[in-house]
Protein backbone atom coordinates (compact mmCIF):
# COMPACT_ATOMS: atom_id res chain seq x y z
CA UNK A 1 -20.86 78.78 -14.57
CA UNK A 2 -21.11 75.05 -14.52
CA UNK A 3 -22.42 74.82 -17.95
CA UNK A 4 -19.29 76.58 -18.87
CA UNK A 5 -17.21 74.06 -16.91
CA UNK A 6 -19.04 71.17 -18.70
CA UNK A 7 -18.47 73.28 -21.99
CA UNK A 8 -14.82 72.87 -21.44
CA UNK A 9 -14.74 69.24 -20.44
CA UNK A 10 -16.55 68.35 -23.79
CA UNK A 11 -14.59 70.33 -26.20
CA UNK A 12 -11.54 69.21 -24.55
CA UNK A 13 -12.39 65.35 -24.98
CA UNK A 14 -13.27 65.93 -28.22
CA UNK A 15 -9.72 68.13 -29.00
CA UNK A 16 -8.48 64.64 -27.47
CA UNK A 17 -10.38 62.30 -29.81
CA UNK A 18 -10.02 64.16 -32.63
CA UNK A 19 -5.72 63.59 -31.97
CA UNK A 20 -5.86 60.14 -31.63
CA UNK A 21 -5.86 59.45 -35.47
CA UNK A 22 -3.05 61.53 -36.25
CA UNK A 23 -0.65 61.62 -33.21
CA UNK A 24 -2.11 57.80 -31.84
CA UNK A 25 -2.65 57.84 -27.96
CA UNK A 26 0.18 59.55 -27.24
CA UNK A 27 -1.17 63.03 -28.54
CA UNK A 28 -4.74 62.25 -26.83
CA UNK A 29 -3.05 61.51 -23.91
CA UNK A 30 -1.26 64.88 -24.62
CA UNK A 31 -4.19 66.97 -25.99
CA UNK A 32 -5.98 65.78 -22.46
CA UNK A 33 -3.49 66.21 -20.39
CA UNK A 34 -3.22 70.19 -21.99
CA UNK A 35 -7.01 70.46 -21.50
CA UNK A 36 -7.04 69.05 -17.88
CA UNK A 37 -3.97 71.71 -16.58
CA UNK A 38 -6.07 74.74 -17.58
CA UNK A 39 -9.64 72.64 -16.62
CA UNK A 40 -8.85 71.94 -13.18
CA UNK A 41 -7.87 75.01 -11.91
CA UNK A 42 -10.55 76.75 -13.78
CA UNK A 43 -13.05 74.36 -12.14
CA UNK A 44 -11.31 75.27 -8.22
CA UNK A 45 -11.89 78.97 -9.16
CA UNK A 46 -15.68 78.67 -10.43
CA UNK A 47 -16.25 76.73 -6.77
CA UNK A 48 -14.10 78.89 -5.04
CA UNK A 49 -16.24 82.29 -6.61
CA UNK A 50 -19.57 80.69 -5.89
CA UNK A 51 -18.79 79.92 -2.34
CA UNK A 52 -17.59 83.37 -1.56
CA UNK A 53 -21.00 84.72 -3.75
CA UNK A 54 -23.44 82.36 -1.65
CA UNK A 55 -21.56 83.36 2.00
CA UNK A 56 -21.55 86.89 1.14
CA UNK A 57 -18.14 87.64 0.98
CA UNK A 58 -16.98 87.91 -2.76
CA UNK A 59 -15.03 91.04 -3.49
CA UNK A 60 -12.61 91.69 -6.42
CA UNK A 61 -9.58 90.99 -4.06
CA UNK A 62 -11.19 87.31 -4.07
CA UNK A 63 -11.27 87.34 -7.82
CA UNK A 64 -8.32 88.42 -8.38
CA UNK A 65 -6.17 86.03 -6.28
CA UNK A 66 -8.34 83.42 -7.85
CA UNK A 67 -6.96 84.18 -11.22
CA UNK A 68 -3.37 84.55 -9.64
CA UNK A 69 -3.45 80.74 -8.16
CA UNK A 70 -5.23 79.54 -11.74
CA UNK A 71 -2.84 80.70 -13.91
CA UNK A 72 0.26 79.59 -11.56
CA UNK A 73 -1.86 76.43 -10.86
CA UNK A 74 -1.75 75.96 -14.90
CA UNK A 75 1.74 76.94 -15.34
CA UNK A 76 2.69 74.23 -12.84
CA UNK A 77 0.43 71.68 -14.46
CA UNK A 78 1.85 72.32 -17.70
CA UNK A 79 5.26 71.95 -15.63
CA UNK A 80 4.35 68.31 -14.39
CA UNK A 81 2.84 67.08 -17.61
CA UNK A 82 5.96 67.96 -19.35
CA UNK A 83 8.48 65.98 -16.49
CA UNK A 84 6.60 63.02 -15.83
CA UNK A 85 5.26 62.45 -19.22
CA UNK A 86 6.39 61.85 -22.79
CA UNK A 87 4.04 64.82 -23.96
CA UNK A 88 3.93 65.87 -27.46
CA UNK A 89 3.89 69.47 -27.27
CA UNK A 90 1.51 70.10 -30.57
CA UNK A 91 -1.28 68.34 -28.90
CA UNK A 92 -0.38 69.38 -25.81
CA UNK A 93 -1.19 73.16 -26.66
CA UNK A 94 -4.24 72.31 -29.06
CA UNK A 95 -5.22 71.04 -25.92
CA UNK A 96 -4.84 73.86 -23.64
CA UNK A 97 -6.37 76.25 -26.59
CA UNK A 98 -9.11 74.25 -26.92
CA UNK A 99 -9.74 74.84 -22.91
CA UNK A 100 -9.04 78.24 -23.39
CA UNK A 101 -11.32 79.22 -26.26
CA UNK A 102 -14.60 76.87 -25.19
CA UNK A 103 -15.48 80.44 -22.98
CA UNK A 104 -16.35 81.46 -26.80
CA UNK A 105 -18.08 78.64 -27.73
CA UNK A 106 -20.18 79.52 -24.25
CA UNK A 107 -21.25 83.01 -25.32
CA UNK A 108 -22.42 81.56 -28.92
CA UNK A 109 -24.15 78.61 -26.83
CA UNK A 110 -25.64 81.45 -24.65
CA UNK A 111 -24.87 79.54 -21.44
């Protein structure tokens, strides 16, 4: 599952890269920014799973409240990025797609 996490880092600094000629370093800054508020909490859940797999104790309850706190945890993000910086939202969401989708880009990868 940390390949997977890795995955998403990369594709998300490229979706970043790749915004910098057209939207300058305010839609990089954007684009990572979108990445990094569904990365994060995706990365707490991964750690959060293998701990309770390694000690014994996963269960579905455990997976299941870990997908409740990572999509408020990204809602929020989203939430913070939006009042504290001058996002542009385009990049913002190519961002957070790119983060999304690089679970795809896994299974091709076989990861």
């Amino acid at each position: 599952m940390i390949k997977v996490i890795l995955l998403q880092c990369a594709v998300v600094l490229a979706a970043s890269v790749m915004m910098m000629p057209w939207l300058g370093s305010n839609g990089a800054v954007s684009a990572l920014l979108g990445g990094l508020s569904y990365l994060l909490p995706n990365t707490i859940f991964v750690l959060r799973l293998q701990i309770a797999s390694a000690s014994g104790q996963a269960s579905a309850a455990t997976f299941f409240v870990g997908e409740l706190f990572k999509v408020v945890a990204t809602v929020a993000l989203l939430a913070v990025a939006q009042a504290y910086f001058e996002v542009h939202w385009l990049a913002l969401l190519i961002g957070l797609f790119a983060a999304l989708k690089a679970n795809l880009f896994a299974f091709l990868l076989k990861t």
